[in-house]
PDB file of N, CA and C in Angstrom:
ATOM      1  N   UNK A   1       0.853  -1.177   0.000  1.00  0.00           N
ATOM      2  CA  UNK A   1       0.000   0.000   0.000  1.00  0.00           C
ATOM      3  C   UNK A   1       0.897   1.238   0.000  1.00  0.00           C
ATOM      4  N   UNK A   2       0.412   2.085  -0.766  1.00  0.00           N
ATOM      5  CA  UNK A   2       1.525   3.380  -0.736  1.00  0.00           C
ATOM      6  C   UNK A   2       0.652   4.214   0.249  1.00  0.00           C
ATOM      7  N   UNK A   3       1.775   4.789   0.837  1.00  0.00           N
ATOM      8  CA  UNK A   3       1.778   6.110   1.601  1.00  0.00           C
ATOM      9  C   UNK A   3       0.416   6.992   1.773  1.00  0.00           C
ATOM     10  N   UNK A   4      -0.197   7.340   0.521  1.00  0.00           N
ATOM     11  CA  UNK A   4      -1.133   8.688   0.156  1.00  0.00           C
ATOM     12  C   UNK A   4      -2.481   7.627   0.397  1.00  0.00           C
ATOM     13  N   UNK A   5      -2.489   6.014  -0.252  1.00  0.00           N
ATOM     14  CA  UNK A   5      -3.363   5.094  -0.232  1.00  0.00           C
ATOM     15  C   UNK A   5      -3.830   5.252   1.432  1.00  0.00           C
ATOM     16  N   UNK A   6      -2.397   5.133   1.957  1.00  0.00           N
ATOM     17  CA  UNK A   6      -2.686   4.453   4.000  1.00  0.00           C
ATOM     18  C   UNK A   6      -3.177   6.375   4.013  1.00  0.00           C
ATOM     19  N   UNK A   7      -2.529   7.176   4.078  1.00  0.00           N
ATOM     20  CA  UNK A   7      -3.565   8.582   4.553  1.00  0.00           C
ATOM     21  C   UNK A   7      -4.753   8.534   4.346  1.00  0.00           C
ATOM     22  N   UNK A   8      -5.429   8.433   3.087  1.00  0.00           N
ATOM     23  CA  UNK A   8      -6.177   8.937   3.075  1.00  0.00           C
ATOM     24  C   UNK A   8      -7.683   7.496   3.503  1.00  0.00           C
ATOM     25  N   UNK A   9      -7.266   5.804   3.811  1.00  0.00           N
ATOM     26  CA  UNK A   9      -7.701   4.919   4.452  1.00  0.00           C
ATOM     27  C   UNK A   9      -7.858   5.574   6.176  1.00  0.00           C
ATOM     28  N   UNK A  10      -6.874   6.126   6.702  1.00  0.00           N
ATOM     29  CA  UNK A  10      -6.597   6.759   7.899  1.00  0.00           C
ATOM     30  C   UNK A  10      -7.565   7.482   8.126  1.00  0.00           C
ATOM     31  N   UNK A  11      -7.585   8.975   7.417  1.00  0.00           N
ATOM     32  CA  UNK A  11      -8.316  10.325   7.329  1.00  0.00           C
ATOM     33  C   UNK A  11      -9.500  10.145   7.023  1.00  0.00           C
ATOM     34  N   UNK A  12      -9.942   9.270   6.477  1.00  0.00           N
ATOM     35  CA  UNK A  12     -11.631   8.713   6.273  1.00  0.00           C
ATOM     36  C   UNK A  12     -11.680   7.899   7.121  1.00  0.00           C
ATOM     37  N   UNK A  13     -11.085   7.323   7.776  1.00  0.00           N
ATOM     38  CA  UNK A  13     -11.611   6.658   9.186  1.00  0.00           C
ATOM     39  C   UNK A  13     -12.794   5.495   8.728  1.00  0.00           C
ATOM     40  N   UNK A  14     -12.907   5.062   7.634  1.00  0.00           N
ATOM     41  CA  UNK A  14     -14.361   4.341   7.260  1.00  0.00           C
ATOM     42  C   UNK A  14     -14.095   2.447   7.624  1.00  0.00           C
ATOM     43  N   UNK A  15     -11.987   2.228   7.794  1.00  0.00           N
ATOM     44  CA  UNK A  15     -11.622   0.934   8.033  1.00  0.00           C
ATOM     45  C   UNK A  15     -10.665   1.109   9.410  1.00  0.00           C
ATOM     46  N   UNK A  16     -10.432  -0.259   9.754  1.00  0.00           N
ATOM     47  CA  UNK A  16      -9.192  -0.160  10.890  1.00  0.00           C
ATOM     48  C   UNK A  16      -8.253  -0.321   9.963  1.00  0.00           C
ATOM     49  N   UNK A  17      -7.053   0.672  10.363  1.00  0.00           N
ATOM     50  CA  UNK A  17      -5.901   0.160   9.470  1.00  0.00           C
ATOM     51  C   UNK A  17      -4.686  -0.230  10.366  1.00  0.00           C
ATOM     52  N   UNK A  18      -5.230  -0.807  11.276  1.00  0.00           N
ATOM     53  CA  UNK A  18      -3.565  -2.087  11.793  1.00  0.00           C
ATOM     54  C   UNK A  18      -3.521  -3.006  11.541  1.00  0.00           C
ATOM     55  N   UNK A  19      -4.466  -3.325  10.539  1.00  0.00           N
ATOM     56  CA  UNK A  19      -4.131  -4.896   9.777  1.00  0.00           C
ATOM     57  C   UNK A  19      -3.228  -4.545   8.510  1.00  0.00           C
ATOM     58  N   UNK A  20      -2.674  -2.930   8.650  1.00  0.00           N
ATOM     59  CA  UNK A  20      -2.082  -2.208   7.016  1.00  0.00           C
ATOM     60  C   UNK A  20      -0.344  -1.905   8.104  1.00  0.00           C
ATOM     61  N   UNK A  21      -0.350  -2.214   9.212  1.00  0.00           N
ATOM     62  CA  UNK A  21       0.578  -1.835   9.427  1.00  0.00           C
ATOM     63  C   UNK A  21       1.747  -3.318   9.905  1.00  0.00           C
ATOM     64  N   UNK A  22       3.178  -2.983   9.701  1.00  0.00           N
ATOM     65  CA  UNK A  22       4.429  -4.466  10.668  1.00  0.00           C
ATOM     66  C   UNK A  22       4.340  -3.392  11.814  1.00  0.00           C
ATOM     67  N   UNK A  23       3.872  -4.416  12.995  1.00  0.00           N
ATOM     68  CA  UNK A  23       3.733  -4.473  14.440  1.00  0.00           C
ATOM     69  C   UNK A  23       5.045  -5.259  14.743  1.00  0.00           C
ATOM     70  N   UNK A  24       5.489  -6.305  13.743  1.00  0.00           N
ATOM     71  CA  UNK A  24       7.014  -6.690  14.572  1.00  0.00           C
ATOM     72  C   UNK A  24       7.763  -6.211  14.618  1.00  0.00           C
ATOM     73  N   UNK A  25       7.999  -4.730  14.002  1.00  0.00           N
ATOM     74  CA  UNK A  25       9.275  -4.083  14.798  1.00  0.00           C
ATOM     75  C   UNK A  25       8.861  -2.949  15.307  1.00  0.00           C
ATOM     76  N   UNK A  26       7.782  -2.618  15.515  1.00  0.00           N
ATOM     77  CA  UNK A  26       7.318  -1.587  16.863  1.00  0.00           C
ATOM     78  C   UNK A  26       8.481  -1.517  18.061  1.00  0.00           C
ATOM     79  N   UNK A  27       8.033   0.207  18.216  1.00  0.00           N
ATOM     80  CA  UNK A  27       8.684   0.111  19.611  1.00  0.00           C
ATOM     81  C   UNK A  27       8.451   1.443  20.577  1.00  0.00           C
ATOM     82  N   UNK A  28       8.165   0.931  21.725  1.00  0.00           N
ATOM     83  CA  UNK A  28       7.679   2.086  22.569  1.00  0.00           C
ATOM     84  C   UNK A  28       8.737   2.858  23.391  1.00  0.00           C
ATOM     85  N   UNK A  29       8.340   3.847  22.838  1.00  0.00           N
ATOM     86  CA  UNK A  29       9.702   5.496  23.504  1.00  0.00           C
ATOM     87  C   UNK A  29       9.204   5.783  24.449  1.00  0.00           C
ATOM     88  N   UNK A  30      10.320   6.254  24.866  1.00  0.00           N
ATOM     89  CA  UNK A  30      10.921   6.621  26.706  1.00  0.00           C
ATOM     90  C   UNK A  30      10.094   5.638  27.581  1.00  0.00           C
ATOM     91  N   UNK A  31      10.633   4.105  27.405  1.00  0.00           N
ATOM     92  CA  UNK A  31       9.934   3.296  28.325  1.00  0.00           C
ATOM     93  C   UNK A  31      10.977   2.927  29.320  1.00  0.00           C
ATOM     94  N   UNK A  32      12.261   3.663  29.615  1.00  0.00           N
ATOM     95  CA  UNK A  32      13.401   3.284  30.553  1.00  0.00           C
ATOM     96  C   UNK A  32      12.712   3.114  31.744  1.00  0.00           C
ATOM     97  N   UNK A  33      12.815   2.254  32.777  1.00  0.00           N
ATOM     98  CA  UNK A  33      12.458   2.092  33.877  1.00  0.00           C
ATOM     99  C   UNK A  33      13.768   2.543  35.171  1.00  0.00           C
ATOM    100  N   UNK A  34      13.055   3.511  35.962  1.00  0.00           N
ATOM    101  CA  UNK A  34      14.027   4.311  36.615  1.00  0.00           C
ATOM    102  C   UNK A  34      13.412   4.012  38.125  1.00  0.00           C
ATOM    103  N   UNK A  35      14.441   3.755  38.828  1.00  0.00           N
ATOM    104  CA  UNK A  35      13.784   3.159  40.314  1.00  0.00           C
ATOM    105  C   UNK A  35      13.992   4.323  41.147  1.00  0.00           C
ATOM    106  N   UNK A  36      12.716   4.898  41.884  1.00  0.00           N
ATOM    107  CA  UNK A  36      12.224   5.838  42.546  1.00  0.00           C
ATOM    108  C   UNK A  36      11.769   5.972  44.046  1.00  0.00           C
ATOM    109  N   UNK A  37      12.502   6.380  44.970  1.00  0.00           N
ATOM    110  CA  UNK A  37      11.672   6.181  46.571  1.00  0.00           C
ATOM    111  C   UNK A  37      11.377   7.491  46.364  1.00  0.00           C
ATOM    112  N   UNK A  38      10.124   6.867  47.440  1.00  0.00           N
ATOM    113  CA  UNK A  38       9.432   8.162  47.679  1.00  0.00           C
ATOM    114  C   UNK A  38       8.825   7.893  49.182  1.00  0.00           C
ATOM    115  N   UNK A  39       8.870   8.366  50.112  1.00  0.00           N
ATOM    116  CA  UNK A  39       8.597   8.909  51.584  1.00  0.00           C
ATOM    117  C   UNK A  39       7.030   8.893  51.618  1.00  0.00           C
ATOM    118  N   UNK A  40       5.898   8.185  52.054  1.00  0.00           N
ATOM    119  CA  UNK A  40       4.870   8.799  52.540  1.00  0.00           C
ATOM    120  C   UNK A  40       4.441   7.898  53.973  1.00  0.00           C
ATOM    121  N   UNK A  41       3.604   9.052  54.280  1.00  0.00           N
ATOM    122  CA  UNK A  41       3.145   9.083  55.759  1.00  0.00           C
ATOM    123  C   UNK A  41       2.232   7.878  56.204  1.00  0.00           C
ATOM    124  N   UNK A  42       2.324   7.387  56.676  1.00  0.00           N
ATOM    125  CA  UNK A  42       1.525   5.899  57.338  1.00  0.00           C
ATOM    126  C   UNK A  42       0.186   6.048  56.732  1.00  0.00           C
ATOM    127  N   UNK A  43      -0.443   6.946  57.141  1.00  0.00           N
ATOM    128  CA  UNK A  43      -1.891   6.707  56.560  1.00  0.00           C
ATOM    129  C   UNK A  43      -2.079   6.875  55.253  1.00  0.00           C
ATOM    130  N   UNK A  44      -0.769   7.369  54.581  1.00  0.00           N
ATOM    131  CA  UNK A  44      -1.173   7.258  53.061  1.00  0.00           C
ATOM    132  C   UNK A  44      -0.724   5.821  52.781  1.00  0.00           C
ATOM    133  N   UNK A  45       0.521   5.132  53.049  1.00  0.00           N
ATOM    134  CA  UNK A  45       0.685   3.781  53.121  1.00  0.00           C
ATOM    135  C   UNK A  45      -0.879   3.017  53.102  1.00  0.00           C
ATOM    136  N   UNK A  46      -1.363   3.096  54.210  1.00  0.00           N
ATOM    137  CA  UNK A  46      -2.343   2.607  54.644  1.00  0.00           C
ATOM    138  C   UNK A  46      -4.015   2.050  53.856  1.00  0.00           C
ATOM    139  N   UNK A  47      -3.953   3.486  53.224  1.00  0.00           N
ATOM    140  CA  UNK A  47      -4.985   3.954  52.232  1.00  0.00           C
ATOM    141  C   UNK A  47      -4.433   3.167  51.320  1.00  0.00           C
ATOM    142  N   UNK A  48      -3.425   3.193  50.408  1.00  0.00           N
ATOM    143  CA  UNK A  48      -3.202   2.703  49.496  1.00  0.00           C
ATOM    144  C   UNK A  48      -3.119   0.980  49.259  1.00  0.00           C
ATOM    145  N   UNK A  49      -2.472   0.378  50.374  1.00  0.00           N
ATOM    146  CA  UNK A  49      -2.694  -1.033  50.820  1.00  0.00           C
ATOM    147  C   UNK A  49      -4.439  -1.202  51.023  1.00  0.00           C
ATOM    148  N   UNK A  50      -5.080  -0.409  51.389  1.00  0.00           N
ATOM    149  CA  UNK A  50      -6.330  -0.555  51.660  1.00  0.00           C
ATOM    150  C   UNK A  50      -6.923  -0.921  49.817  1.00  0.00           C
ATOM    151  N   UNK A  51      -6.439   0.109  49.251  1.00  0.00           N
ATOM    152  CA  UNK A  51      -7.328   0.109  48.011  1.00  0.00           C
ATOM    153  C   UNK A  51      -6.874  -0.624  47.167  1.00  0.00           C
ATOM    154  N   UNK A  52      -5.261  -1.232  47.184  1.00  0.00           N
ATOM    155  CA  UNK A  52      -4.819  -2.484  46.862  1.00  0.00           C
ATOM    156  C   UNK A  52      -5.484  -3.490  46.509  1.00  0.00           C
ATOM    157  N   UNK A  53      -5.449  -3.895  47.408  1.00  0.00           N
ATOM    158  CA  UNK A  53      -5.951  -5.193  48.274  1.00  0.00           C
ATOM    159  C   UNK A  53      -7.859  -4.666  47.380  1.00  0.00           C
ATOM    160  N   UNK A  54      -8.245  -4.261  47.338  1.00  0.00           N
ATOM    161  CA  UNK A  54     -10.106  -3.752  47.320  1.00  0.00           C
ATOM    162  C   UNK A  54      -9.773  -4.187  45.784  1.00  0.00           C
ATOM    163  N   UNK A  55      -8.682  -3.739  45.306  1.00  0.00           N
ATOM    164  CA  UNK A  55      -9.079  -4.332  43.723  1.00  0.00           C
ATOM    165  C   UNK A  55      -8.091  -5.072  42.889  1.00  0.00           C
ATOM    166  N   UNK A  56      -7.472  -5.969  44.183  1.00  0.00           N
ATOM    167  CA  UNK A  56      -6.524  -7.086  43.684  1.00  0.00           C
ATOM    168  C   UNK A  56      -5.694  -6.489  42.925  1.00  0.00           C
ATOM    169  N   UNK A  57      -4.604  -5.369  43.311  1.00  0.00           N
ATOM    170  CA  UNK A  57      -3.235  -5.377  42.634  1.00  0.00           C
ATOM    171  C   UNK A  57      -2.240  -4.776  43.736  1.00  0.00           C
ATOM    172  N   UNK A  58      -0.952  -4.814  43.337  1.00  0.00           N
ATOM    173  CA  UNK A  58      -0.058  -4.571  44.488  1.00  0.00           C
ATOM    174  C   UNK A  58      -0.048  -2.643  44.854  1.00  0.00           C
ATOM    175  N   UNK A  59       0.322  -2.333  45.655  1.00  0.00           N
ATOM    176  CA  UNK A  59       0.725  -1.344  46.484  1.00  0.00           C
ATOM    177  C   UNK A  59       1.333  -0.321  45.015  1.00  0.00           C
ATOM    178  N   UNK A  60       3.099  -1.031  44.529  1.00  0.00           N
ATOM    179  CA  UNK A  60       3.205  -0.368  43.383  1.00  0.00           C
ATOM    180  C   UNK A  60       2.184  -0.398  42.453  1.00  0.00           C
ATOM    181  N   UNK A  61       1.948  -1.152  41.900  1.00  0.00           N
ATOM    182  CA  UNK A  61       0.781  -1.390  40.805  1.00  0.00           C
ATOM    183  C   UNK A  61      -0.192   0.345  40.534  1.00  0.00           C
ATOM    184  N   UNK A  62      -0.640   0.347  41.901  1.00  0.00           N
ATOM    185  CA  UNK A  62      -1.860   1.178  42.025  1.00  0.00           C
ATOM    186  C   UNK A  62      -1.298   2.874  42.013  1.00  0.00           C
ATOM    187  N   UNK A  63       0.181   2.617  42.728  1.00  0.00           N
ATOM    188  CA  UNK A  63       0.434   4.130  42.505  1.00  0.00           C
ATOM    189  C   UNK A  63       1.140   3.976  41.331  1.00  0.00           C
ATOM    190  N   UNK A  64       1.410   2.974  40.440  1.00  0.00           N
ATOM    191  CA  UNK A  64       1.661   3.553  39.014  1.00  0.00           C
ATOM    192  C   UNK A  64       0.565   3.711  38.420  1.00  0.00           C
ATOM    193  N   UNK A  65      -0.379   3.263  38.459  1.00  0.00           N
ATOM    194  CA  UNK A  65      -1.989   3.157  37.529  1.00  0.00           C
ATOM    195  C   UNK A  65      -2.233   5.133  37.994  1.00  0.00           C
ATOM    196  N   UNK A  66      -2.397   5.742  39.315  1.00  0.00           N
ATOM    197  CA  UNK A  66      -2.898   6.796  39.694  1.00  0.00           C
ATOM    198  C   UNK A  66      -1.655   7.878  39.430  1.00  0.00           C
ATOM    199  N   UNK A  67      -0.578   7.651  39.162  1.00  0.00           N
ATOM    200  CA  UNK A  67       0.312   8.689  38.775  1.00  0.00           C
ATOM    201  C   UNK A  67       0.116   8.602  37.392  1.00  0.00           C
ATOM    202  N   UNK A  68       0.115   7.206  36.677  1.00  0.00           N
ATOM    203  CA  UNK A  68      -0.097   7.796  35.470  1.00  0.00           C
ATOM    204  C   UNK A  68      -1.325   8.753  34.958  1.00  0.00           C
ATOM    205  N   UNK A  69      -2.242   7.714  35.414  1.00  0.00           N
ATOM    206  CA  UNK A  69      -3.857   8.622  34.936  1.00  0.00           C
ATOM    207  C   UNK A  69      -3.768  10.154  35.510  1.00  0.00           C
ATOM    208  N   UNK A  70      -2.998  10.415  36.506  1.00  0.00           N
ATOM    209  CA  UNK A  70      -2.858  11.874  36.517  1.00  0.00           C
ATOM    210  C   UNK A  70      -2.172  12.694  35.598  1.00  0.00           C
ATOM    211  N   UNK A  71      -1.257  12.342  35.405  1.00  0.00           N
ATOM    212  CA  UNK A  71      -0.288  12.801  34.392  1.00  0.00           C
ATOM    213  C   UNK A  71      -0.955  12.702  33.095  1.00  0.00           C
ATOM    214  N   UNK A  72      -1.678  11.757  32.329  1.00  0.00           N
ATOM    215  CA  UNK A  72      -2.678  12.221  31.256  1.00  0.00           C
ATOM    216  C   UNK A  72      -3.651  12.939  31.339  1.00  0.00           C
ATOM    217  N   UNK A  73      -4.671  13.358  32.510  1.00  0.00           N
ATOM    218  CA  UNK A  73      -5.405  14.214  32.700  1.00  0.00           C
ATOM    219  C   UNK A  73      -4.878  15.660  32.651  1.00  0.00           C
ATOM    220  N   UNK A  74      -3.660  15.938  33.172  1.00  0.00           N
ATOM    221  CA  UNK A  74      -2.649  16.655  32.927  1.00  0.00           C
ATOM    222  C   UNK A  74      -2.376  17.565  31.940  1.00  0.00           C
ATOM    223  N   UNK A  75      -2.035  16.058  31.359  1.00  0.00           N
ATOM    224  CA  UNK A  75      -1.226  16.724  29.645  1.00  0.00           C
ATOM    225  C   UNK A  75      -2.474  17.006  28.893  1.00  0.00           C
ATOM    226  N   UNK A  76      -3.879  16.842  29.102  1.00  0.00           N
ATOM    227  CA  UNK A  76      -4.675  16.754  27.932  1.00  0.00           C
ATOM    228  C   UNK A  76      -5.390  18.086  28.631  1.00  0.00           C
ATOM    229  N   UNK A  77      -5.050  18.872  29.696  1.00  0.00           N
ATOM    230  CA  UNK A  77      -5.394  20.607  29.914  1.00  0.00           C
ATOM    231  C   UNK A  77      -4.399  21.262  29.616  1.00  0.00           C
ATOM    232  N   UNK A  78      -3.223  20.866  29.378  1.00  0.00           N
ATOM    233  CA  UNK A  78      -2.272  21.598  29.024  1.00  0.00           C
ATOM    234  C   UNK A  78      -2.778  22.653  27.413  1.00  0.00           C
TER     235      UNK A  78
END
């Protein structure tokens, strides 16, 4: 498929076109994983093990799920 073919399949939106795209050499940017402490106060510990545990995932898990979703709410008022 040429180029102007996949735009303008895209820009009319009328098909999915990731059956038009190689997914085997994808690759996702700035995914470095950088190890981070961070200090909080017992009852935020607390809270967070609380809400853990309420929807079956770990402690990290949940403050990566809520830092991220902040950080896109974020960028999309920017």
């Amino acid at each position: 498929m040429k180029a102007k073919e996949f735009d303008k399949k895209f820009d009319e939106n009328k098909s999915d076109i990731i059956d038009d795209l190689d997914l085997s050499s994808i690759k996702r940017l700035n995914q470095v994983q950088k190890r981070v402490n961070v200090d909080f106060p017992a009852w935020v510990i607390d809270a967070l093990d609380k809400e853990a545990n309420r929807i079956g995932v770990t402690r990290q898990s949940i403050i990566k799920l809520w830092l991220v979703e902040r950080l896109e709410e974020h960028s999309v008022r920017i």
